[in-house]
C-alpha atoms as a PDB file:
ATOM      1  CA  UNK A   1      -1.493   9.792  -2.716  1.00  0.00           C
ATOM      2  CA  UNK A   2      -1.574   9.662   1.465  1.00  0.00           C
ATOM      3  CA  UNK A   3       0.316   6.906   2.819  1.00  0.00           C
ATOM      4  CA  UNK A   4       0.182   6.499   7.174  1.00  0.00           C
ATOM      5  CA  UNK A   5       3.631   5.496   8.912  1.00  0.00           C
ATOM      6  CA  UNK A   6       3.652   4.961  13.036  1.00  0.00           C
ATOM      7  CA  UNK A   7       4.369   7.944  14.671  1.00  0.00           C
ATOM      8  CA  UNK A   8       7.299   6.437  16.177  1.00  0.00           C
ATOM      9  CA  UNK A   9       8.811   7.405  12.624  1.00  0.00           C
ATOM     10  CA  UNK A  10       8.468  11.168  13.475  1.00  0.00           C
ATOM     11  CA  UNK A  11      12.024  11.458  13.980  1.00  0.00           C
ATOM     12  CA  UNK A  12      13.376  10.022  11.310  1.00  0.00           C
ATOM     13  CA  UNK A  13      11.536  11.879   8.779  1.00  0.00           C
ATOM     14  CA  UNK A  14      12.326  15.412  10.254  1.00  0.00           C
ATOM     15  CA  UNK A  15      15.832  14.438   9.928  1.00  0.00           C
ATOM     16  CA  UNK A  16      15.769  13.134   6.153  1.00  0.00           C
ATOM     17  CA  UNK A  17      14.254  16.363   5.386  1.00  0.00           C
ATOM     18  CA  UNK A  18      16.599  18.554   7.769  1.00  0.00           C
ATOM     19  CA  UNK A  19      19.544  16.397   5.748  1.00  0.00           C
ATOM     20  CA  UNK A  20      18.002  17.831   2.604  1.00  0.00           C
ATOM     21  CA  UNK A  21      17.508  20.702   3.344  1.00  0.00           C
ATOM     22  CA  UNK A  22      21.182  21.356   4.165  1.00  0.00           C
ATOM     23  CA  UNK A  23      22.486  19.600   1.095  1.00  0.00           C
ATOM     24  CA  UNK A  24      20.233  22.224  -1.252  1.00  0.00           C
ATOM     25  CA  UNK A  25      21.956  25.201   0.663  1.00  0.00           C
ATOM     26  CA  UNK A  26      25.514  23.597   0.934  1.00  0.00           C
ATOM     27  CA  UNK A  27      25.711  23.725   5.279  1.00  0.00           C
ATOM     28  CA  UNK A  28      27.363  20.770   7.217  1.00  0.00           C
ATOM     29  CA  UNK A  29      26.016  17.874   7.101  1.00  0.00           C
ATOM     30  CA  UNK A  30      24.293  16.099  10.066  1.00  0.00           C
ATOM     31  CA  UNK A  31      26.345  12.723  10.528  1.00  0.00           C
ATOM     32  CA  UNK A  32      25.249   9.467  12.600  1.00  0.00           C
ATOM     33  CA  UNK A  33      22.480   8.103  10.235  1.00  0.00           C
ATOM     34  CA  UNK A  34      21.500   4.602  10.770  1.00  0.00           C
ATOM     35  CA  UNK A  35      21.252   2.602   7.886  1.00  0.00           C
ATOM     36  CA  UNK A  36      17.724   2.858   7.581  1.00  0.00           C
ATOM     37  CA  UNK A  37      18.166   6.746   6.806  1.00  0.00           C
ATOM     38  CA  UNK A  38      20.769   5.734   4.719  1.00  0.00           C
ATOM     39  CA  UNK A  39      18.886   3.610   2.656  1.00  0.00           C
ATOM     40  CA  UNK A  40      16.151   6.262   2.111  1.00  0.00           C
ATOM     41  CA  UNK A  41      18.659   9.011   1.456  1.00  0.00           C
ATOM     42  CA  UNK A  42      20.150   6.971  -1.273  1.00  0.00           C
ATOM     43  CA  UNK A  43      16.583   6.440  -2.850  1.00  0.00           C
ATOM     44  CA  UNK A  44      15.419   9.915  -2.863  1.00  0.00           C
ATOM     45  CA  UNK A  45      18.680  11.235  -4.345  1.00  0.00           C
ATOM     46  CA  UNK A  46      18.102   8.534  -7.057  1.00  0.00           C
ATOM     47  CA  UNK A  47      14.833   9.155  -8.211  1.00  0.00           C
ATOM     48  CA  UNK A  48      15.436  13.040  -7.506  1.00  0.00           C
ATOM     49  CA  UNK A  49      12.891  13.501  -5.300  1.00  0.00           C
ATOM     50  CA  UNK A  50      12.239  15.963  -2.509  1.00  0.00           C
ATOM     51  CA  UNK A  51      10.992  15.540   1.149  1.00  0.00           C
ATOM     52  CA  UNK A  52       9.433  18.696   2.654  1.00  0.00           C
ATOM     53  CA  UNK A  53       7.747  19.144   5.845  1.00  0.00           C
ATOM     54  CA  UNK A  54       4.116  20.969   5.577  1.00  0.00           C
ATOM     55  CA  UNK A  55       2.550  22.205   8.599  1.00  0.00           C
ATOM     56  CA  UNK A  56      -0.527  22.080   9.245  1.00  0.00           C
ATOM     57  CA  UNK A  57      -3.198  20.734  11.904  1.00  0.00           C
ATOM     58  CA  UNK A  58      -1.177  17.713  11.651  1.00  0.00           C
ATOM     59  CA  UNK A  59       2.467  17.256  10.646  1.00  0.00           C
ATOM     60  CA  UNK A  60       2.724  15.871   7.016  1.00  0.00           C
ATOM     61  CA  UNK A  61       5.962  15.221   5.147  1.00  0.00           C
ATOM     62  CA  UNK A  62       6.240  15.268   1.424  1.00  0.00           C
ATOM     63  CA  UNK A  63       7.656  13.576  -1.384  1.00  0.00           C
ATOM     64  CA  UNK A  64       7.731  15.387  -4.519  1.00  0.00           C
ATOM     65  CA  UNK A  65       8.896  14.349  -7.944  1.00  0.00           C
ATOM     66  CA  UNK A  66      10.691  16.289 -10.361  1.00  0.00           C
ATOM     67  CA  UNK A  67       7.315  16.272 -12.857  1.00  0.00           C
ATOM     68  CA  UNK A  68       5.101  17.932  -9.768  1.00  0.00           C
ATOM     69  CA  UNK A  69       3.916  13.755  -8.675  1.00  0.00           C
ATOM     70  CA  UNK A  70       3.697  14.208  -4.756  1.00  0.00           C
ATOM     71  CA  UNK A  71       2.763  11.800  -2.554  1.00  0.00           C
ATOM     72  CA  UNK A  72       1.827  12.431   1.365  1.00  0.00           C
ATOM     73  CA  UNK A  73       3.061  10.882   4.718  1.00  0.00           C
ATOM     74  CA  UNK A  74       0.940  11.449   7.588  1.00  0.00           C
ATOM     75  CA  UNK A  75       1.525   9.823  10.616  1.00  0.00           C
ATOM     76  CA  UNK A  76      -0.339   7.800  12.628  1.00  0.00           C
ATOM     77  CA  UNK A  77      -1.011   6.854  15.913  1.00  0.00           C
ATOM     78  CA  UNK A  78      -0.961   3.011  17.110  1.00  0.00           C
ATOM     79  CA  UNK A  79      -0.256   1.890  14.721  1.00  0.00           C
ATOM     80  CA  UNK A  80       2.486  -0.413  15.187  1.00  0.00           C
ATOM     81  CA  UNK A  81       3.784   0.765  18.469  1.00  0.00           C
ATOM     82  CA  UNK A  82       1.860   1.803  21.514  1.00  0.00           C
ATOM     83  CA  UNK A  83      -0.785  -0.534  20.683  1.00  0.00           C
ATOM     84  CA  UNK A  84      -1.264  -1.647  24.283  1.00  0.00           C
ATOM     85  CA  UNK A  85      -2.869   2.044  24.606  1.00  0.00           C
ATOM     86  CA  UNK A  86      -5.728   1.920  22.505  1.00  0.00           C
ATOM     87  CA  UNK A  87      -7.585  -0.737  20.372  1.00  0.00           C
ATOM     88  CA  UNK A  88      -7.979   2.346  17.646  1.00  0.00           C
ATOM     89  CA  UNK A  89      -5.303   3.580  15.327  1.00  0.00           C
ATOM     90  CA  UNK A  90      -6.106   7.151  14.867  1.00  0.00           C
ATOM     91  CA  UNK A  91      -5.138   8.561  11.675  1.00  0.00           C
ATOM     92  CA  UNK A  92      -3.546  11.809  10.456  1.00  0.00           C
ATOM     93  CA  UNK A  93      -4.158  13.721  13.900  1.00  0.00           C
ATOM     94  CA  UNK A  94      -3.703  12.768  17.639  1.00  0.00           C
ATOM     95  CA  UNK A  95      -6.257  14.778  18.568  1.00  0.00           C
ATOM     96  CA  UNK A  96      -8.446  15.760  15.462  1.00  0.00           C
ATOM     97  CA  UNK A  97      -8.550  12.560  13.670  1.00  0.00           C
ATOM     98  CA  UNK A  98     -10.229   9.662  12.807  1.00  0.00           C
ATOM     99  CA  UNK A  99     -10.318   6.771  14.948  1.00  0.00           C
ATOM    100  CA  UNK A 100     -10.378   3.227  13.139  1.00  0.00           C
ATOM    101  CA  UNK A 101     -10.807   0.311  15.509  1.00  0.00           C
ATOM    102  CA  UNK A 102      -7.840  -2.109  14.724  1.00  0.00           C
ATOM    103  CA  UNK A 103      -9.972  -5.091  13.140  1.00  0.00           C
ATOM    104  CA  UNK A 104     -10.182  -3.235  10.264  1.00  0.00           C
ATOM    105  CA  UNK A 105      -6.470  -1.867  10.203  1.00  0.00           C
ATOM    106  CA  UNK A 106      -4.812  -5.245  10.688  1.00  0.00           C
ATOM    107  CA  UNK A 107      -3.636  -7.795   9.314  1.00  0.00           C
ATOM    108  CA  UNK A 108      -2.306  -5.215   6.646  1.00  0.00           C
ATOM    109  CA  UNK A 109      -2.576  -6.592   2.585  1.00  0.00           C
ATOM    110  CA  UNK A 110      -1.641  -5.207  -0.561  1.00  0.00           C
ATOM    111  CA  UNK A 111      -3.437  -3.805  -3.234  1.00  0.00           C
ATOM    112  CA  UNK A 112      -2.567  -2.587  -6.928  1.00  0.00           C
ATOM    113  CA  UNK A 113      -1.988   1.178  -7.418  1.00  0.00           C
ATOM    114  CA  UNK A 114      -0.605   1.811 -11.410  1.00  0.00           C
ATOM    115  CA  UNK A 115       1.956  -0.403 -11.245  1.00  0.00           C
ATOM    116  CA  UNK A 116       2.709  -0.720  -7.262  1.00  0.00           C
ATOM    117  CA  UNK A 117       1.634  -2.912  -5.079  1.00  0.00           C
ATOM    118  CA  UNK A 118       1.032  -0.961  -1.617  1.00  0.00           C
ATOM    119  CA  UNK A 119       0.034  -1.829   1.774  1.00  0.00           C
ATOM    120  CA  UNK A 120      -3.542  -1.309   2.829  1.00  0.00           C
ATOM    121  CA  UNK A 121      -5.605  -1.666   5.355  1.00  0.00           C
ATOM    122  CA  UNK A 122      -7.646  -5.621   6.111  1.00  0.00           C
ATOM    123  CA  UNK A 123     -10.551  -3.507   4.939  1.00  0.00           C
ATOM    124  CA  UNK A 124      -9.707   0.113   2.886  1.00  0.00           C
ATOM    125  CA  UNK A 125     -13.733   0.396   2.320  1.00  0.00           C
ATOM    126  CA  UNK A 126     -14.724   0.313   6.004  1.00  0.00           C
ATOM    127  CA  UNK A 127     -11.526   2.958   6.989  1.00  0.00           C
ATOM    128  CA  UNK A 128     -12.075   5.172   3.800  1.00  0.00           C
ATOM    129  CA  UNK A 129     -16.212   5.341   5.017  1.00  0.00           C
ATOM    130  CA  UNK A 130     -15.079   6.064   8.641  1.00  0.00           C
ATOM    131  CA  UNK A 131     -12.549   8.498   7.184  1.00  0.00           C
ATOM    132  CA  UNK A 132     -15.374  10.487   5.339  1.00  0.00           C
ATOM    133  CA  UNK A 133     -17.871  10.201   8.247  1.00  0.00           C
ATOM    134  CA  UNK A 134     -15.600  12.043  10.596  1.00  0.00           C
ATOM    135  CA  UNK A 135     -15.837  15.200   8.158  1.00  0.00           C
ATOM    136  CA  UNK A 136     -19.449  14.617   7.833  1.00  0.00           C
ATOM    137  CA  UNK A 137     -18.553  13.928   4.225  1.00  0.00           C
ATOM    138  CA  UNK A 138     -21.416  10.974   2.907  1.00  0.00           C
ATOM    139  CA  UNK A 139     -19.817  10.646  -0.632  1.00  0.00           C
ATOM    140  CA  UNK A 140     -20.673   6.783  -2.089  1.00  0.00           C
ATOM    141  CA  UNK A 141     -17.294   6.338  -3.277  1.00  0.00           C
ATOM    142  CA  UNK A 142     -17.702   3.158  -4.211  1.00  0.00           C
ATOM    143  CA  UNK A 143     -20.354   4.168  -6.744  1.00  0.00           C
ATOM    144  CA  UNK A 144     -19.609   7.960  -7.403  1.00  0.00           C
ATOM    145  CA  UNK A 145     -15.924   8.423  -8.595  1.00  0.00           C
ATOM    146  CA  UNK A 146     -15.139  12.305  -8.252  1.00  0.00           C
ATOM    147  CA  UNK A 147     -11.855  14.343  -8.636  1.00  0.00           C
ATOM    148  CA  UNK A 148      -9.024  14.580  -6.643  1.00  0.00           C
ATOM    149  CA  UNK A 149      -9.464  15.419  -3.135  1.00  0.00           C
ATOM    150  CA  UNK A 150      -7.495  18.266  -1.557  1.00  0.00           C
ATOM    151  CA  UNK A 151      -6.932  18.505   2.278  1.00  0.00           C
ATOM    152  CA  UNK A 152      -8.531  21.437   3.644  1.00  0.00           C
ATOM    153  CA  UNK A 153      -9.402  22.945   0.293  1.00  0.00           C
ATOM    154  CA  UNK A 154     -12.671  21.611  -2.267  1.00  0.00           C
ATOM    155  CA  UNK A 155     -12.217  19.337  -4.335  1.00  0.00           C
ATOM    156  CA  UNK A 156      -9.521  20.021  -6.910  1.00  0.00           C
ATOM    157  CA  UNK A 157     -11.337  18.515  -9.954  1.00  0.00           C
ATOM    158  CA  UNK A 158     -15.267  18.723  -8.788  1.00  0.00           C
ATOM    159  CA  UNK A 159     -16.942  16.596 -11.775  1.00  0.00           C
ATOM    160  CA  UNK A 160     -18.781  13.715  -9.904  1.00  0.00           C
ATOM    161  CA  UNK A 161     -19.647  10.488 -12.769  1.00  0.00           C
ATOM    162  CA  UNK A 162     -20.966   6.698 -11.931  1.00  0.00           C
ATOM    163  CA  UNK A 163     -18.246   4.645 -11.566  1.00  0.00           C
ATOM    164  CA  UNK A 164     -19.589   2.496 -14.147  1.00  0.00           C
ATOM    165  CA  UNK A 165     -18.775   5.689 -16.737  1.00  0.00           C
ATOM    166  CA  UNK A 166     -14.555   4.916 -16.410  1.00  0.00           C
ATOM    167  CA  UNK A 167     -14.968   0.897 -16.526  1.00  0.00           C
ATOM    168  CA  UNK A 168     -12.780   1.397 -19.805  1.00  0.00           C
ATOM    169  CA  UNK A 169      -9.805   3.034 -17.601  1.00  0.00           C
ATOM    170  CA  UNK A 170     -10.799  -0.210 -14.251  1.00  0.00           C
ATOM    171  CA  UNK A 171     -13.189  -2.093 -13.346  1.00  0.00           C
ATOM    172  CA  UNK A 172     -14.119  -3.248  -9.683  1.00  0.00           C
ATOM    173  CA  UNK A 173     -12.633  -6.378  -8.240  1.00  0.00           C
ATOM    174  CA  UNK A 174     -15.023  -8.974  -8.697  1.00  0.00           C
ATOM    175  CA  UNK A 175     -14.773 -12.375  -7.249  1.00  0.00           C
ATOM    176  CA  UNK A 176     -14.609 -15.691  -9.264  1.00  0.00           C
ATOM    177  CA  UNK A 177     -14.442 -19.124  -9.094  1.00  0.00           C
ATOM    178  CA  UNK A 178     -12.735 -20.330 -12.301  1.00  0.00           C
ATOM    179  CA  UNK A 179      -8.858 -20.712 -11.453  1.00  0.00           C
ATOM    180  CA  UNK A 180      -7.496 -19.219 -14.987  1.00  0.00           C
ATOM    181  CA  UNK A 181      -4.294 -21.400 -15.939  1.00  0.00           C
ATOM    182  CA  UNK A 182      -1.829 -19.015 -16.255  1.00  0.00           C
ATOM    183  CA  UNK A 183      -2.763 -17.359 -11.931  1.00  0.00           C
ATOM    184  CA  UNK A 184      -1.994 -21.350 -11.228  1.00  0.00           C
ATOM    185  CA  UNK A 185       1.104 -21.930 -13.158  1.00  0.00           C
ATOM    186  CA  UNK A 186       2.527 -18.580 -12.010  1.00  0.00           C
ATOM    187  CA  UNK A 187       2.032 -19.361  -8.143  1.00  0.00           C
ATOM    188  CA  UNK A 188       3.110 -23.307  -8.579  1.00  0.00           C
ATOM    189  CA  UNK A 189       6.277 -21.899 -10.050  1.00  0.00           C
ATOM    190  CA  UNK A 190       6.710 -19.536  -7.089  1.00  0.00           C
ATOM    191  CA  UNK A 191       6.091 -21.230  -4.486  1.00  0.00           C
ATOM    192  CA  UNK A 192       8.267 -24.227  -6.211  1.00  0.00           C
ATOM    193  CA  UNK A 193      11.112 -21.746  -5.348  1.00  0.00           C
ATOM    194  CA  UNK A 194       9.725 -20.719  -2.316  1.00  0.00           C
ATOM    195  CA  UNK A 195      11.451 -22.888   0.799  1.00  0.00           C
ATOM    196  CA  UNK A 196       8.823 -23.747   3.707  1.00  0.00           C
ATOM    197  CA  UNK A 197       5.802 -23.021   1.999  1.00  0.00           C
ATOM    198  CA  UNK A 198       3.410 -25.830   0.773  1.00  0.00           C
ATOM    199  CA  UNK A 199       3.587 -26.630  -2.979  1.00  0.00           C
ATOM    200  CA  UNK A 200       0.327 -27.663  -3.223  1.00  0.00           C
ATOM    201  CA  UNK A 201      -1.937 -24.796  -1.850  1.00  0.00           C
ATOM    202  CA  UNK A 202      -5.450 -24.834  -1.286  1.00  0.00           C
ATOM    203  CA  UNK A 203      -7.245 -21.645  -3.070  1.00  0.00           C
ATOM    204  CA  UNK A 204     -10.077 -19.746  -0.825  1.00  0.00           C
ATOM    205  CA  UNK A 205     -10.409 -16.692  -3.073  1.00  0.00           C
ATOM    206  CA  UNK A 206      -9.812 -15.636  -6.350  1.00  0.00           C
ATOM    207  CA  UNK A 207     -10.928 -12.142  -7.288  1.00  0.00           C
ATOM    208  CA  UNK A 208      -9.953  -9.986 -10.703  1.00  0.00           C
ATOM    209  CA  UNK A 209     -10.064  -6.290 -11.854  1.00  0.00           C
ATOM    210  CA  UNK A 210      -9.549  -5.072 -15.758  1.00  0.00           C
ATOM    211  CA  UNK A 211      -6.919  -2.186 -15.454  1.00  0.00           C
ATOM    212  CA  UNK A 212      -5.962  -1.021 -18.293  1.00  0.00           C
ATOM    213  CA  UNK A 213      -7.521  -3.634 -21.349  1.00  0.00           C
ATOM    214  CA  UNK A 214      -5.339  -6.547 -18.483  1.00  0.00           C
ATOM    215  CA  UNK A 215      -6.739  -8.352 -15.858  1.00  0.00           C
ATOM    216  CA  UNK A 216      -5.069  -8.373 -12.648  1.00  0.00           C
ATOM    217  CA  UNK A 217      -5.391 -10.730 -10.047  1.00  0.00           C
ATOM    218  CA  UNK A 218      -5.824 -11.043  -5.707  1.00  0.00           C
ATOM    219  CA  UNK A 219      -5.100 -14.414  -4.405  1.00  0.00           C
ATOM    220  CA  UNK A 220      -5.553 -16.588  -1.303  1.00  0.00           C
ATOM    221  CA  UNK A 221      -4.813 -19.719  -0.495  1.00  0.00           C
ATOM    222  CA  UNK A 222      -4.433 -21.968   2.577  1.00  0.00           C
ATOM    223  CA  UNK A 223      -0.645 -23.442   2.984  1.00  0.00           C
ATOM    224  CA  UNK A 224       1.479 -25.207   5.667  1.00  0.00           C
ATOM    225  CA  UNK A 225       5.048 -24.316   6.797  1.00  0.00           C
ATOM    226  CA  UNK A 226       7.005 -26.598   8.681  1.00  0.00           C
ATOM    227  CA  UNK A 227       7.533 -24.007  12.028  1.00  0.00           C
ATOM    228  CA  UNK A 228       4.640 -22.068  11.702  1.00  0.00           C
ATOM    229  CA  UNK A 229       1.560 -25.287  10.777  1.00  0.00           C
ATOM    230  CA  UNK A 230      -1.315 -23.667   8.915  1.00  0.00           C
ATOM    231  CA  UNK A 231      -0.664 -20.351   7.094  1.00  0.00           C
ATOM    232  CA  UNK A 232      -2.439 -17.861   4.997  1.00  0.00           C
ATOM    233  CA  UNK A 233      -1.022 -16.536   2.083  1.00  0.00           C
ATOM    234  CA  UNK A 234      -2.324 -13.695  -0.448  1.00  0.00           C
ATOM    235  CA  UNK A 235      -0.623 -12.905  -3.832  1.00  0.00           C
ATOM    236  CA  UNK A 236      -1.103 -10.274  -6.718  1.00  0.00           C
ATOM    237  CA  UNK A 237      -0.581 -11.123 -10.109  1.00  0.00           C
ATOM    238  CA  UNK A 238      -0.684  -8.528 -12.964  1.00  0.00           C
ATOM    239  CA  UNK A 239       1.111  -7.750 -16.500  1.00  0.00           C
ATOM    240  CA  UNK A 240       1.739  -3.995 -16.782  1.00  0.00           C
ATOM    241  CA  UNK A 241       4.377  -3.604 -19.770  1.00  0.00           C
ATOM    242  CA  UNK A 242       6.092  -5.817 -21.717  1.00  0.00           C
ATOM    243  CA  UNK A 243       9.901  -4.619 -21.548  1.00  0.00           C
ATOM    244  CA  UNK A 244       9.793  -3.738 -18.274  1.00  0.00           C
ATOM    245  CA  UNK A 245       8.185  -6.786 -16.801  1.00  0.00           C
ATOM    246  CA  UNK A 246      10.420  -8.906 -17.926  1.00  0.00           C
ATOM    247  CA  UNK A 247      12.925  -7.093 -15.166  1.00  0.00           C
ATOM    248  CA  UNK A 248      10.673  -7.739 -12.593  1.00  0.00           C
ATOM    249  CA  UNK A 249      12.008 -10.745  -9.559  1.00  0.00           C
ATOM    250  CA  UNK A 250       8.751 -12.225  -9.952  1.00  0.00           C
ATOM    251  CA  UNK A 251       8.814 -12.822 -13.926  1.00  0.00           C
ATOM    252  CA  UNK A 252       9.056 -16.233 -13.702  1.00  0.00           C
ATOM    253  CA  UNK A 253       5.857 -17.057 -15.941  1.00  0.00           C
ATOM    254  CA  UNK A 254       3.933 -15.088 -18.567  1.00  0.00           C
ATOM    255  CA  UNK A 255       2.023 -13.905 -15.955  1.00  0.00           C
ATOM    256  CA  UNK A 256       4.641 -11.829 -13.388  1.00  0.00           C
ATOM    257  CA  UNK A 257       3.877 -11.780  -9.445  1.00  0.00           C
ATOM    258  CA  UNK A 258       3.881  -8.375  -7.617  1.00  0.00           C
ATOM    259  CA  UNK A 259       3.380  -9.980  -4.374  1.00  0.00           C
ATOM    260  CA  UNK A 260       3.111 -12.258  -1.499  1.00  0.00           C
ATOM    261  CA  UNK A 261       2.460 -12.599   1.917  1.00  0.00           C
ATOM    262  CA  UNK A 262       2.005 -15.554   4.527  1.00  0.00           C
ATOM    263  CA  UNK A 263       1.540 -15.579   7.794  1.00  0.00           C
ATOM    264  CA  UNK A 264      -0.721 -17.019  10.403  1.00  0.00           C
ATOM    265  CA  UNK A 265      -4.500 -16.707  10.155  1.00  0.00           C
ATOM    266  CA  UNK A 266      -5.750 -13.212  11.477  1.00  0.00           C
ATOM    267  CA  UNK A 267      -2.119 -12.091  12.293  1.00  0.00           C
ATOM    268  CA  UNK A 268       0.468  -9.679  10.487  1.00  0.00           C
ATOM    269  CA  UNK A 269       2.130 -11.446   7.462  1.00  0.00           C
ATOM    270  CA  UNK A 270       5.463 -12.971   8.793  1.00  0.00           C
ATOM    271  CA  UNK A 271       6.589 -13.505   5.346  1.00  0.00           C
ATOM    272  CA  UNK A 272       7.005 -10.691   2.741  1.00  0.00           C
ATOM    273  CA  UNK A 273       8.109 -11.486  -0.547  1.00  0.00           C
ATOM    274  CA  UNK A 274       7.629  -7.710  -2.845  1.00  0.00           C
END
């Protein structure tokens, strides 16, 4: 898995892993963390995770589970901060990388990934096609699913099959425009707990995905809050297992919500429920 941070985080991260690095060889301890640090610190030491630094054309930082599960942090540039310097957020590489113009970076949503909900670009399919074009790579990924890509290297697993093949494991999201009762109840009960946010939303999209032998479930509506006027809002609605679900914040209905964002049309969300 690659995740992007801003670059601005650069700092941060070399020090998380500097702090780890001393604990597994038992030197001093750097002090002065700011709570954000602290926070992460506490995380990784729960789950018993790793963060390593891998050099390379561009700085990545890595977060390794105890089974061998790594995900990747690359950092990016404009993304959050500096964007008065460029209307592109260049990914992965100051120099060497992509360049994504920001229509298609922001707002940021949420999608599904096993049972996460992650941030994502306004629109993944037009980033992950300029991401491939840059390395001259014309792979249809949305109709060809192939094996796990490794940076610099071939392709880890190289089997290419028709998406269509592994429609048993997901299917594609697929818009419809039947509301099913138990995506309405969950959101009325929400947003009934919800303070500021219109009770009585207006739906614009409705779209679905089969993950798993469940159906999952992207969300928008039109809302009003009393500062803000008109809002958008998105939610994702899923069942994933039974015991643990019923631990989840958002179990308030049969049908548990993952998350939800508002904000004003076309701008970042300024609420984040998750």
């Amino acid at each position: 898995v690659d995740l992007c941070v801003d670059s601005a985080h650069e700092m941060q991260l070399v020090m998380l892993a500097i702090y780890l690095e001393a604990e597994r060889l038992q030197l001093p301890l750097p002090a002065g963390f700011a709570l954000p640090s602290r926070r992460a610190l506490a995380f990784l030491h729960a789950k018993k995770h790793s963060l390593q630094v891998v050099s390379s054309r561009a700085l990545v930082f890595r977060v390794k589970a105890e089974t061998g599960a790594q995900v990747d942090i690359w950092l990016c540039f404009h993304l959050s901060t500096g964007k008065h310097l460029s209307d592109e957020v260049v990914l992965m590489s100051h120099k060497y990388g992509p360049r994504i113009p920001r229509e298609f970076i922001e707002p940021l949503k949420k999608l599904p990934f096993d049972s996460l909900a992650l941030w994502v670009p306004s629109n993944p399919e037009a980033v992950t096609r300029l991401y491939f074009e840059q390395y001259n790579n014309s792979v249809d990924f949305m109709n060809t699913c192939v094996g796990r890509k490794v940076h610099s290297a071939k392709l880890q697993f190289n089997s290419e099959v028709p998406c269509v093949n592994v429609a048993d494991l997901a299917t594609p999201w697929q818009q419809t425009f039947s509301m099913e009762p138990d995506v309405f109840d969950a959101l009325e009960t929400v947003l009934q707990r919800m303070p500021g946010i219109s009770h009585q939303p207006k739906i614009t999209e409705l779209w679905h995905s089969i993950v798993g032998g469940e159906p999952r479930y992207f969300v928008a509506w039109e809302g009003v809050n009393a500062a803000l006027g008109k809002i958008n809002c998105t939610a994702l609605l899923w069942r994933k297992d039974p015991e643990k679900d019923l631990q989840l914040p958002g179990m308030m209905t049969e049908l548990p919500l993952r998350s939800l964002l508002c904000g004003p049309g076309g701008l970042q969300p300024h609420f984040v429920w998750e």
